[in-house]
Protein backbone atom coordinates (compact mmCIF):
# COMPACT_ATOMS: atom_id res chain seq x y z
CA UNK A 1 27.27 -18.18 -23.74
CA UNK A 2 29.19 -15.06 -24.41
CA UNK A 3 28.10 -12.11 -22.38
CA UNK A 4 30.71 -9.40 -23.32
CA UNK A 5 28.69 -7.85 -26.19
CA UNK A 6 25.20 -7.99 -24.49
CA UNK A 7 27.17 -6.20 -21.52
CA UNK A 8 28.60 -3.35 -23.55
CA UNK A 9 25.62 -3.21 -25.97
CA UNK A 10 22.94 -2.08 -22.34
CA UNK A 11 25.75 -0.23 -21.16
CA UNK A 12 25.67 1.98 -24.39
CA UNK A 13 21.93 1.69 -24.05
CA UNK A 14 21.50 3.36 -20.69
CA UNK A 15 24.21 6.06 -21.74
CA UNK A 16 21.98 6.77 -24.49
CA UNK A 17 18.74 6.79 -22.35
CA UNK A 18 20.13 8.15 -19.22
CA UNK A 19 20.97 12.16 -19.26
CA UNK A 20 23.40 13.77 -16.84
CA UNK A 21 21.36 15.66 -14.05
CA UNK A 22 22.46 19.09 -13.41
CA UNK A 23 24.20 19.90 -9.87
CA UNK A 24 21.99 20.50 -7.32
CA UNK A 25 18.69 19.69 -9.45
CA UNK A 26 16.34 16.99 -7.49
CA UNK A 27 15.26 14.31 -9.66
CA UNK A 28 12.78 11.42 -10.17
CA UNK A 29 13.25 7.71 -9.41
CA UNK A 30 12.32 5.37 -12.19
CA UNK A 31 13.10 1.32 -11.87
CA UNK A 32 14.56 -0.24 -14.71
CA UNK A 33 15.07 -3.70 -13.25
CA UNK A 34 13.13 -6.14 -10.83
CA UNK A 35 13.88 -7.53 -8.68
CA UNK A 36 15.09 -5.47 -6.81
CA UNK A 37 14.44 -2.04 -8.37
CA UNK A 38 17.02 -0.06 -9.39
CA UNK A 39 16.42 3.45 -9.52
CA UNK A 40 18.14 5.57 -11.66
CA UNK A 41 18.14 9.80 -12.11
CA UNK A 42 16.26 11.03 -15.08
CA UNK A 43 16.36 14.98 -16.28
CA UNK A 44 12.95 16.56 -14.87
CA UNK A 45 11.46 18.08 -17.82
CA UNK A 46 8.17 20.13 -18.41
CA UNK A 47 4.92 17.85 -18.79
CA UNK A 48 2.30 17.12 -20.73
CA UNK A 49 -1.26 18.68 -19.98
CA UNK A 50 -2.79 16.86 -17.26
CA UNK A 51 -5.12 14.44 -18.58
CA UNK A 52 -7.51 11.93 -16.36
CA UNK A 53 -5.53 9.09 -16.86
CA UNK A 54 -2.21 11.14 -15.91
CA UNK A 55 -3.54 10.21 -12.28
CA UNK A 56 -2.46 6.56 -12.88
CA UNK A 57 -4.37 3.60 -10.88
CA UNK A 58 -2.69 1.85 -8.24
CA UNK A 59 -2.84 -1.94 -8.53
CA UNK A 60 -5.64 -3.45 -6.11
CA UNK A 61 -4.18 -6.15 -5.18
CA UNK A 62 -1.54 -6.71 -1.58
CA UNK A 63 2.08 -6.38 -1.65
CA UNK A 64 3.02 -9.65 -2.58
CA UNK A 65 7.06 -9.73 -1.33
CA UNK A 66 10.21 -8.49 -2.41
CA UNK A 67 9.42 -5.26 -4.25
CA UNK A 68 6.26 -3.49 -4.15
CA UNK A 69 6.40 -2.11 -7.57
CA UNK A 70 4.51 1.15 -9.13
CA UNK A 71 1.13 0.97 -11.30
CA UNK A 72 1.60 1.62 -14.89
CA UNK A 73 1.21 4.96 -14.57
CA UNK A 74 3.58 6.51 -12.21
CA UNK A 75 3.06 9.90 -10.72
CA UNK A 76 2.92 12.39 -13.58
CA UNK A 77 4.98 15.74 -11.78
CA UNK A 78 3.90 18.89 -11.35
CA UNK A 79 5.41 22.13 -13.46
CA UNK A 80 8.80 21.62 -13.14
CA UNK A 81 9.23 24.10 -10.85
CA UNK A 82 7.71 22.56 -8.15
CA UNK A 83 9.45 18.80 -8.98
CA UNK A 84 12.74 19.67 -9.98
CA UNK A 85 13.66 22.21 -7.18
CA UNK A 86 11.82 19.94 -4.76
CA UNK A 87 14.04 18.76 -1.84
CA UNK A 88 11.65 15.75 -1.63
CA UNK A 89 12.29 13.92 -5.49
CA UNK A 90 9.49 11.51 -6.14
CA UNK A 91 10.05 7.78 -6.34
CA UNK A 92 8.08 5.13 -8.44
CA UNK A 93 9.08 1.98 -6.82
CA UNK A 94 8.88 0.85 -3.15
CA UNK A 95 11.56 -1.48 -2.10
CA UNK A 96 9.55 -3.43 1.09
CA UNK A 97 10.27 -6.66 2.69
CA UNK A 98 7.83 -9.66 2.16
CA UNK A 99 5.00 -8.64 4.52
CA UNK A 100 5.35 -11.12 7.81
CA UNK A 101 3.82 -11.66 11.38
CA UNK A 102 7.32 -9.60 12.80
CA UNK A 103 7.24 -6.30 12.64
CA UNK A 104 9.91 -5.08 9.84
CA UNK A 105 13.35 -3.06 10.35
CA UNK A 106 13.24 0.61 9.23
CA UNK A 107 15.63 3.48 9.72
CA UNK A 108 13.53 6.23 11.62
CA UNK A 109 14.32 7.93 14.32
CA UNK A 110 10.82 7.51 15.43
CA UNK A 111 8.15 5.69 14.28
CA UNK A 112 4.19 4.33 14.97
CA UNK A 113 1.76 2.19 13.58
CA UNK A 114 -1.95 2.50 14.82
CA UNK A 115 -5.25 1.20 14.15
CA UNK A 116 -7.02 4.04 12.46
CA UNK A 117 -10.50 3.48 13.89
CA UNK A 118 -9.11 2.53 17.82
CA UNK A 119 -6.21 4.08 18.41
CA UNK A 120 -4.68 0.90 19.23
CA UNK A 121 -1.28 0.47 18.67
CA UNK A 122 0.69 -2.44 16.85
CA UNK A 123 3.98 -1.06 16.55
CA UNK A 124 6.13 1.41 18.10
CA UNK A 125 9.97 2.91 18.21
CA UNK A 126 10.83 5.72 20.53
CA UNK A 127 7.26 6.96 20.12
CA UNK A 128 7.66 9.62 22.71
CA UNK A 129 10.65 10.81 21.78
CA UNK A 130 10.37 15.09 21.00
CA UNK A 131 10.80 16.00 17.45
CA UNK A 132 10.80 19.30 15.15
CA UNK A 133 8.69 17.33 12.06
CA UNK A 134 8.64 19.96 9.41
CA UNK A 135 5.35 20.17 7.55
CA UNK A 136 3.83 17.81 9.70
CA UNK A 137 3.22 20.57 11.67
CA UNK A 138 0.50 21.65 8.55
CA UNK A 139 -1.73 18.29 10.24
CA UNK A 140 -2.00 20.27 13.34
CA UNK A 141 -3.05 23.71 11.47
CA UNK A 142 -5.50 21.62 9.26
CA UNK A 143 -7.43 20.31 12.24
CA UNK A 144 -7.91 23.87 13.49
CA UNK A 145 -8.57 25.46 10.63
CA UNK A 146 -11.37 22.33 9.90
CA UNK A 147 -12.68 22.87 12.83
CA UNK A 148 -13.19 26.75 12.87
CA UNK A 149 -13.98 27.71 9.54
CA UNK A 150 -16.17 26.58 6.34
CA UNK A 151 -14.59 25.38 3.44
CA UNK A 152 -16.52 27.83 1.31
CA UNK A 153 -15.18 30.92 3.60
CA UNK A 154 -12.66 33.82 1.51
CA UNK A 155 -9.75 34.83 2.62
CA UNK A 156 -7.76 37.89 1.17
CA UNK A 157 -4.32 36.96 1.67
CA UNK A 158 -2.21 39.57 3.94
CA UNK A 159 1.48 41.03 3.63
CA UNK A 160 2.64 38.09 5.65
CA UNK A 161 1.22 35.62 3.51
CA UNK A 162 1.96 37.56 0.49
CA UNK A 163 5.71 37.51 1.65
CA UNK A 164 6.06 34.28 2.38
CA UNK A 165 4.57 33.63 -0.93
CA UNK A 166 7.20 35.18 -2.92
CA UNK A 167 9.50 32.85 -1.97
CA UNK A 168 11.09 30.51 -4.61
CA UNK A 169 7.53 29.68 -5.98
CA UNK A 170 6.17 25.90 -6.61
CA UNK A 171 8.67 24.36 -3.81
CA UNK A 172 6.37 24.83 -1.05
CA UNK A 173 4.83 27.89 -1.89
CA UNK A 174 1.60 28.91 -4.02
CA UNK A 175 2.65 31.88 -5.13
CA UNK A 176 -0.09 34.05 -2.75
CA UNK A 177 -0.17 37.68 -4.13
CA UNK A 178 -1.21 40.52 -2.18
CA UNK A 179 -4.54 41.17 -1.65
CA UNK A 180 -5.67 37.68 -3.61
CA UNK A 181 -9.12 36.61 -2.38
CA UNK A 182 -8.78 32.32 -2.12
CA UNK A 183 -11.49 29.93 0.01
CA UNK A 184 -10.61 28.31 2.89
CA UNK A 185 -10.91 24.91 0.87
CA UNK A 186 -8.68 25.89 -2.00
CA UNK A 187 -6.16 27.20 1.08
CA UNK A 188 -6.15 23.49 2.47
CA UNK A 189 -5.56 21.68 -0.95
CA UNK A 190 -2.56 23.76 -1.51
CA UNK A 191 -1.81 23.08 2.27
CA UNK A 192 -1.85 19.53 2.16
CA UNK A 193 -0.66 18.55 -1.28
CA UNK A 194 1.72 20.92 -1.96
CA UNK A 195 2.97 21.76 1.23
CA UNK A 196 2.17 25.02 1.02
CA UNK A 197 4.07 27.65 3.50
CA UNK A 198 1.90 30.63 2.20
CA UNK A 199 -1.54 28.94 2.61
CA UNK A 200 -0.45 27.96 6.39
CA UNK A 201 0.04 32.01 6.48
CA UNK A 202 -3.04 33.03 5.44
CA UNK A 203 -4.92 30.30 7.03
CA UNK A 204 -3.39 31.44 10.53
CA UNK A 205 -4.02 34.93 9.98
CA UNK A 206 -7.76 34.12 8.72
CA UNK A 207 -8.57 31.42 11.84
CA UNK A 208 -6.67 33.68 14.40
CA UNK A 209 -5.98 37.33 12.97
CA UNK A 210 -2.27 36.88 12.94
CA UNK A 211 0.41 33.81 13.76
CA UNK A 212 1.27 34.34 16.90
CA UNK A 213 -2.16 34.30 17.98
CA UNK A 214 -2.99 30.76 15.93
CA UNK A 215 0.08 29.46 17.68
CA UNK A 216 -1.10 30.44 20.93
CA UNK A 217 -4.31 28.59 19.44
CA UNK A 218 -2.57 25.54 18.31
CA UNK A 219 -0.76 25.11 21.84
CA UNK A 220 -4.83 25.11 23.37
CA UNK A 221 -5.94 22.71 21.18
CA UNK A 222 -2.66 20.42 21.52
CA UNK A 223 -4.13 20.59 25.68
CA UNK A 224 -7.43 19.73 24.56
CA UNK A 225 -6.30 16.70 22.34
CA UNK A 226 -4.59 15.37 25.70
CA UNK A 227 -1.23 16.19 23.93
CA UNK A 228 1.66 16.66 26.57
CA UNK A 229 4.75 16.29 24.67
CA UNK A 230 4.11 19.03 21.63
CA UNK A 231 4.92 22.50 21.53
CA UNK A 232 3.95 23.93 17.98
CA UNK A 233 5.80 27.56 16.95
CA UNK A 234 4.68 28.43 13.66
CA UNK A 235 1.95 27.13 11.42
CA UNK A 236 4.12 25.35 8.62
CA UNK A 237 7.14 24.02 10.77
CA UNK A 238 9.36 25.65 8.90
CA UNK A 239 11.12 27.44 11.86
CA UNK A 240 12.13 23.86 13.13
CA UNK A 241 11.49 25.01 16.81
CA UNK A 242 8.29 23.42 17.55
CA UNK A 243 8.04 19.73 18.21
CA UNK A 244 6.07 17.01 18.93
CA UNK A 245 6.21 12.60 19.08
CA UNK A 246 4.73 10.01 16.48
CA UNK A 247 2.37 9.34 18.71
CA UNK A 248 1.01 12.77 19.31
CA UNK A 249 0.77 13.23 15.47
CA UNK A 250 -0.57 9.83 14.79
CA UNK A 251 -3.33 11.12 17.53
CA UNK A 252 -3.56 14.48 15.11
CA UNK A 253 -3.94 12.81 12.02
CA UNK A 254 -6.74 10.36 13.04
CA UNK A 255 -8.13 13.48 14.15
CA UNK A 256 -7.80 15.20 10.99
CA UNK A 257 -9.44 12.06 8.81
CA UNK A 258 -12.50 12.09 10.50
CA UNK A 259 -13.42 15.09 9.19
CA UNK A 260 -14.61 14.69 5.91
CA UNK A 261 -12.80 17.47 3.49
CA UNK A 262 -9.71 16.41 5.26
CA UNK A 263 -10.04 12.71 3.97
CA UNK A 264 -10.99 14.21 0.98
CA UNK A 265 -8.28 16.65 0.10
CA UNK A 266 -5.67 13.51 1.36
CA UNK A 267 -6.54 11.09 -1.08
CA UNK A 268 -6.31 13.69 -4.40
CA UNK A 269 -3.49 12.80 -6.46
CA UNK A 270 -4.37 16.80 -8.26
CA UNK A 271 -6.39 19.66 -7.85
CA UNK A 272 -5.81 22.99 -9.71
CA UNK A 273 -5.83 26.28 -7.41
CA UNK A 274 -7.34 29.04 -8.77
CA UNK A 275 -5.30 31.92 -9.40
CA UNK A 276 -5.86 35.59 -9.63
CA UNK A 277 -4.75 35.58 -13.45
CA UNK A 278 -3.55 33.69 -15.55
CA UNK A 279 -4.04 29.69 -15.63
CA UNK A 280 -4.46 28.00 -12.73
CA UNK A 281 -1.66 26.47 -10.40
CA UNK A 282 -1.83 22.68 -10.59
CA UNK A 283 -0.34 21.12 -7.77
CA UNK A 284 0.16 17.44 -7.43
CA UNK A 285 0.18 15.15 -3.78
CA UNK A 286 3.64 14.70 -2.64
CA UNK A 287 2.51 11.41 -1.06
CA UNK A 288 3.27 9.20 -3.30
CA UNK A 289 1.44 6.42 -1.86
CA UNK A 290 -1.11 7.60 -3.27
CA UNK A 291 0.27 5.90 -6.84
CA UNK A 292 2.32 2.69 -5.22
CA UNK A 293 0.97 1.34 -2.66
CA UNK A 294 -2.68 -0.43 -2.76
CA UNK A 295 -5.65 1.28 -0.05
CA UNK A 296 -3.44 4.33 0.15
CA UNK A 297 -6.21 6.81 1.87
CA UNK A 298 -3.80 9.82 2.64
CA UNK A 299 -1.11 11.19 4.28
CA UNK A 300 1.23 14.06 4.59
CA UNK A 301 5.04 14.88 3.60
CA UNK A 302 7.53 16.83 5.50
CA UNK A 303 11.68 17.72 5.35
CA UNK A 304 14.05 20.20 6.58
CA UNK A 305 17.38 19.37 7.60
CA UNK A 306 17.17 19.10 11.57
CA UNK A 307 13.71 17.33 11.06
CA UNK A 308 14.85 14.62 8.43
CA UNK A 309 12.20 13.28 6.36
CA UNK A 310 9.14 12.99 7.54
CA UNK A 311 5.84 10.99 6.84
CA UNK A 312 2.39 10.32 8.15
CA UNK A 313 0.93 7.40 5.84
CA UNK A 314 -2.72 6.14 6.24
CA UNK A 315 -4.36 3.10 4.34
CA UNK A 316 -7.49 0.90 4.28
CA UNK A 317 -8.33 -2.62 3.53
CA UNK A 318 -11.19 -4.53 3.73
CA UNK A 319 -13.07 -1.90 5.73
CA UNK A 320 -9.72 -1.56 8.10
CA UNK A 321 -7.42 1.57 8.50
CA UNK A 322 -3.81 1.80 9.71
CA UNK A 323 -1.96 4.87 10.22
CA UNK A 324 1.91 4.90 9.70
CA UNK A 325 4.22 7.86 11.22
CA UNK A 326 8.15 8.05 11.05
CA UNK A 327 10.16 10.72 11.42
CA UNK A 328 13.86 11.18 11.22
CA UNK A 329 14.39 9.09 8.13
CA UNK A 330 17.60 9.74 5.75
CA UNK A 331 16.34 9.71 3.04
CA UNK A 332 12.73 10.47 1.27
CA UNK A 333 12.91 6.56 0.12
CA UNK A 334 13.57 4.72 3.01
CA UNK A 335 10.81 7.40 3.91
CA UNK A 336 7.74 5.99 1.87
CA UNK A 337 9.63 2.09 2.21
CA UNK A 338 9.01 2.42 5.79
CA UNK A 339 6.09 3.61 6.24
CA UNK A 340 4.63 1.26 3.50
CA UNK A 341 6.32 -1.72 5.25
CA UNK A 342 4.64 -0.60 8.54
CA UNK A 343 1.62 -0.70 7.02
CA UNK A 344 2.31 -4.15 5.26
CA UNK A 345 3.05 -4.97 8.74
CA UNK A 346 -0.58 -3.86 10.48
CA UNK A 347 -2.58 -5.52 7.54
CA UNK A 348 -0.63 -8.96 8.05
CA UNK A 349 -0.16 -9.70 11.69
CA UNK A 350 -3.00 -8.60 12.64
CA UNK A 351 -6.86 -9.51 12.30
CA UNK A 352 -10.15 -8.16 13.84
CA UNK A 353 -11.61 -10.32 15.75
CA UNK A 354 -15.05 -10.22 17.86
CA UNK A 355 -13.75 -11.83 20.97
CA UNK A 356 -17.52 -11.88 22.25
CA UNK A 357 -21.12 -10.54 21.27
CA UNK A 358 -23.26 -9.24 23.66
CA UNK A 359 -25.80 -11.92 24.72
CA UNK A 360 -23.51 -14.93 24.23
CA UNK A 361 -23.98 -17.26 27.10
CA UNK A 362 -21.05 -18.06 29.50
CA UNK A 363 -20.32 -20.68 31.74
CA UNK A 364 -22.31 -20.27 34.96
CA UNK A 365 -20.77 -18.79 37.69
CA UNK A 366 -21.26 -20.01 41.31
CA UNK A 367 -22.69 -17.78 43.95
CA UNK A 368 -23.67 -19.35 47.38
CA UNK A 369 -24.96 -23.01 47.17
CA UNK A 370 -26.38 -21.52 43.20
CA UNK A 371 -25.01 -21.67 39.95
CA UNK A 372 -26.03 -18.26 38.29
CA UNK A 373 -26.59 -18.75 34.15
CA UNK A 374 -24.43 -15.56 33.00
CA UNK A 375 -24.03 -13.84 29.45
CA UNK A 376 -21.86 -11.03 28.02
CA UNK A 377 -23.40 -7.89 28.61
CA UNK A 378 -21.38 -6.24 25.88
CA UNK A 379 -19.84 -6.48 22.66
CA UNK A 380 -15.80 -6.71 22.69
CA UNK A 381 -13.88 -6.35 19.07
CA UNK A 382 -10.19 -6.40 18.55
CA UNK A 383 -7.36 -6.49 16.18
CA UNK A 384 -5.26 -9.42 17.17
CA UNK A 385 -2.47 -10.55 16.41
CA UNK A 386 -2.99 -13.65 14.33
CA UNK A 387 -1.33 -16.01 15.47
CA UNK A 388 -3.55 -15.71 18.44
CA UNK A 389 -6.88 -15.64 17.29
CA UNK A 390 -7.57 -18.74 18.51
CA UNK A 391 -6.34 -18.62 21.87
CA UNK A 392 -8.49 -16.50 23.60
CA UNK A 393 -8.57 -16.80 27.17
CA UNK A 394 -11.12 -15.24 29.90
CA UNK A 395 -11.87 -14.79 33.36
CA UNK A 396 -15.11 -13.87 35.10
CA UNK A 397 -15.09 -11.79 38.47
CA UNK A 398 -17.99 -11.57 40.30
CA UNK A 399 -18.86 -8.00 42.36
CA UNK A 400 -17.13 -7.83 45.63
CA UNK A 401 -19.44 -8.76 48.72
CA UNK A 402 -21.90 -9.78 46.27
CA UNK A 403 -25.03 -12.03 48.07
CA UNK A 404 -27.75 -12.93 46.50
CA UNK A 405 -30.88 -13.55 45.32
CA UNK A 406 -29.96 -11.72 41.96
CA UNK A 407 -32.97 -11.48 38.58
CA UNK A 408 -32.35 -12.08 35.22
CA UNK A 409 -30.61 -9.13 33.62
CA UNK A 410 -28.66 -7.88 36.85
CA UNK A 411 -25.31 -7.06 36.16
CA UNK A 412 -23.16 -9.14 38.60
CA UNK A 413 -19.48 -8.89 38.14
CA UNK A 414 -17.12 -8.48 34.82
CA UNK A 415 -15.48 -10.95 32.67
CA UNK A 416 -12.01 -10.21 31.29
CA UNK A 417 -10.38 -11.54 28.20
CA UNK A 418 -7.00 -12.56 27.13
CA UNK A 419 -4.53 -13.12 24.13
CA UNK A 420 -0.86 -13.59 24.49
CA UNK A 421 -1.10 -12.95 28.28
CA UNK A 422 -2.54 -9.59 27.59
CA UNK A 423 -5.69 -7.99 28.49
CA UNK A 424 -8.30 -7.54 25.38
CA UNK A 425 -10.71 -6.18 27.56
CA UNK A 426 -13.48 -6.99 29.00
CA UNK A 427 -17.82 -6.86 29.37
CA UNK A 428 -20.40 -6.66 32.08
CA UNK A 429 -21.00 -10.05 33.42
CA UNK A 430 -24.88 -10.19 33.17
CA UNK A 431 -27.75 -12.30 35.18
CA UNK A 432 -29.41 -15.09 32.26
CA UNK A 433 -31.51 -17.35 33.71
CA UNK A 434 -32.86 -18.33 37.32
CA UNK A 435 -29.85 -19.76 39.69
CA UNK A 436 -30.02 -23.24 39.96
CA UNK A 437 -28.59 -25.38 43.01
CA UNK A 438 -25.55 -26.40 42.94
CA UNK A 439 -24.14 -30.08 43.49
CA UNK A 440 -23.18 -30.59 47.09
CA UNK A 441 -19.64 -30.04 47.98
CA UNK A 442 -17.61 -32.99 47.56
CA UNK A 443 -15.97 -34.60 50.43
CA UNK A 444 -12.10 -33.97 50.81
CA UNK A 445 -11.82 -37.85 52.55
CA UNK A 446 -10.13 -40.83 50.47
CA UNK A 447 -12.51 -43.75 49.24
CA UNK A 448 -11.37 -45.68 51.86
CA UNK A 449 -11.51 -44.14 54.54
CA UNK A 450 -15.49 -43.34 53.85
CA UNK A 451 -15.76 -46.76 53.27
CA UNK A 452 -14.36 -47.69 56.83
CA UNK A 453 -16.85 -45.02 58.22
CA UNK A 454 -19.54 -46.08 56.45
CA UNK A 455 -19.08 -49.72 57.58
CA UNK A 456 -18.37 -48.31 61.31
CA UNK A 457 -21.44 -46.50 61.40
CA UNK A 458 -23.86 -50.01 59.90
CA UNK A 459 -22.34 -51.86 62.86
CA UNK A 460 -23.17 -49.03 65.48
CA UNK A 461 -26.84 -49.27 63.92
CA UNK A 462 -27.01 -53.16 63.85
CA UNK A 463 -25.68 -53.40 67.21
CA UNK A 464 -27.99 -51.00 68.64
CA UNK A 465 -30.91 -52.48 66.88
CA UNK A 466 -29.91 -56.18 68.08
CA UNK A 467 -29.14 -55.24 72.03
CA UNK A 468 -30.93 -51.78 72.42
């Protein structure tokens, strides 16, 4: 079959379809071919008036391989303003490997994956490795704010705020005016989807009466959280002094989604910010999980140049939550391809498991001349690795100088569990039943040589009976 034509004939196509992007414009990724998507640079341009199904639905089912690809409805941008000056373009394709039981290759500098309800973690590069991580910084200011105001509080935005707002507006600004009266909650959407440097101004000032004084906050509540490797120097990160590890802001961010209007605000796609004239500014989630990849529950964008691009990620499936951090990535792609493969990554190899439920009976446990009926005293669940669900090993260990007698429900020693050679953890070791006697100790003597004593001591005792 001849190919030529067809060749030149998409060629022309795509020259027709495919605009030249101005210098130094950021642009949107759109895939025009699967596998593997291709994305190619479109012209922003102003959009449509945002509509409910302008939201898009991601699909519901699990990456299934290859490419995870977008729903049909991609994420609509914001005014252009705020998409096309962006340093952070959108994409609407993830390129991820086929989810496996190994833990995938990705290009940060840093990187985590937890469980979001334990803490537990499944995957980790150079976790503890000090940072600068841009807006990530905003998780940190979020949690204190959350925790010291009400959503419903007003603020009346200050000269610092103001100034900061006057920046190149809808990058990472709102656009805060002088004087403006905003709530707290309105503050945080802006915050969280849009990045906002202005709304971390006036939040500071609000929670603390001025920056310094919320940074000096910020370092007390990074010692509270147990947090020894950040050091936080503005509210928005966009000094690039302050630092801090994944693992310290994967610790932040589970923080952060237990509260409610956090988990809330995460998940929106939109919101529209009131504004003190004039419509109001719609701002649109630069997480763009939120559109591609299925359970997305959250997370949090960040770039500047000595920071790379940054990401904290967060899904759920099946009543199960991971949490995803890199940092240091090259590009905003391999940004959202990472983190999504992490995540791929926590849902696959792993499976909850209850290892045991309190009350099961275990094997009884000698003590003395007794065998002692035992039973967990506790409930142990974990996420294992699943490949070994089915090996689980344990290991009971009875109290040290323990004598009896012992009663039914005394607690009498601990009983460890095992997968992989590591420790699951373990449960009180508790009294079930009435000790029973044991069988007598077995003699360490060959067969034959009881035999021979046996038959030595019936001749003793026949002799003796015969002669006295």
């Amino acid at each position: 079959m001849r190919t030529g034509p067809r060749r030149l004939l998409a060629s022309v196509a795509l020259a027709v379809l495919i605009p030249v992007v101005p210098a130094g414009v950021a642009t949107m990724a759109l895939a025009i071919s699967t596998p593997p998507p291709t994305p190619v640079p479109v012209r922003c341009a102003p959009p449509p008036a945002p509509s409910p199904s302008a939201t898009g639905t991601p699909s519901t089912g699990a990456p299934s391989g290859g490419a995870t690809t977008a729903s049909p409805s991609p994420p609509a941008p914001a005014p252009t303003a705020s998409i096309c000056s962006s340093p952070s373009p959108f994409p609407t394709v993830l390129v991820t490997p086929t989810p496996s039981l190994e833990p995938p290759a990705i290009g940060a500098r840093a990187a985590i994956l937890e469980d979001l309800d334990t803490g537990e973690v499944l995957f980790s590069f150079h976790p503890d490795d000090r940072r600068p991580v841009a807006s990530l910084t905003k998780l940190m200011t979020a949690l204190l704010v959350l925790r010291a105001t009400k959503p419903d509080t007003v603020v009346t935005v200050g000269p610092d705020a103001a100034a900061q707002g006057a920046q190149i507006l809808g990058v990472s600004e709102l656009g805060l005016k002088l004087g403006e009266r905003i709530t707290v909650s309105q503050l945080l959407y802006g915050l969280l989807l849009q990045s906002a440097n202005d709304a971390a101004v006036a939040l500071a000032d609000q929670v603390s009466g001025s920056v310094p004084a919320f940074v000096a906050d910020m370092a007390k509540q990074a010692t509270r959280l147990g947090l020894r490797r950040t050091h936080f120097l503005s509210p928005n990160g966009l000094d690039d002094r302050g630092f801090t590890t994944a693992r310290d802001l994967a610790a932040i961010s589970s923080q952060d989604f237990a509260i409610p209007l956090f988990a809330t605000i995460a998940r929106s796609k939109f919101h529209d910010v009131p504004a003190p004239s004039g419509p109001p500014r719609h701002i649109q989630n630069r997480n763009v999980l939120q559109w591609l990849y299925p359970g997305a529950i959250g997370g949090k964008t960040g770039y500047t140049s000595a920071a790379g691009y940054c990401l904290m990620a967060a899904a759920q499936r099946h009543r199960r939550g991971v949490l995803a951090v890199v940092l240091g990535e090259p590009s905003t792609y391999a940004s959202f391809d990472d983190a999504a493969a992490l995540l791929d990554y926590g849902f696959h190899a792993f499976t909850e498991k209850t290892v045991v439920q309190k009350g099961k009976a275990l094997r009884p446990v000698p003590l003395g001349t007794a065998l002692v009926p035992v039973e967990a005293g506790g409930t142990l669940r974990r996420l294992i690795r699943v490949e070994q669900a089915g090996q689980i090993g344990r290991m009971a260990t009875l109290t040290e100088g323990l004598v009896g007698p012992v009663a039914v429900g005394d607690r009498i020693g601990t009983v460890a569990f095992t997968a992989g050679g590591a420790v699951l953890g373990s449960v009180p070791l508790v009294v079930a039943g009435s000790p029973v006697l044991g069988p007598s100790r077995p003699s360490a003597e060959p067969w034959w040589r009881r035999g021979l004593t046996s038959i030595g001591h019936f001749t003793v005792h026949a002799v003796a009976s015969l002669f006295g």
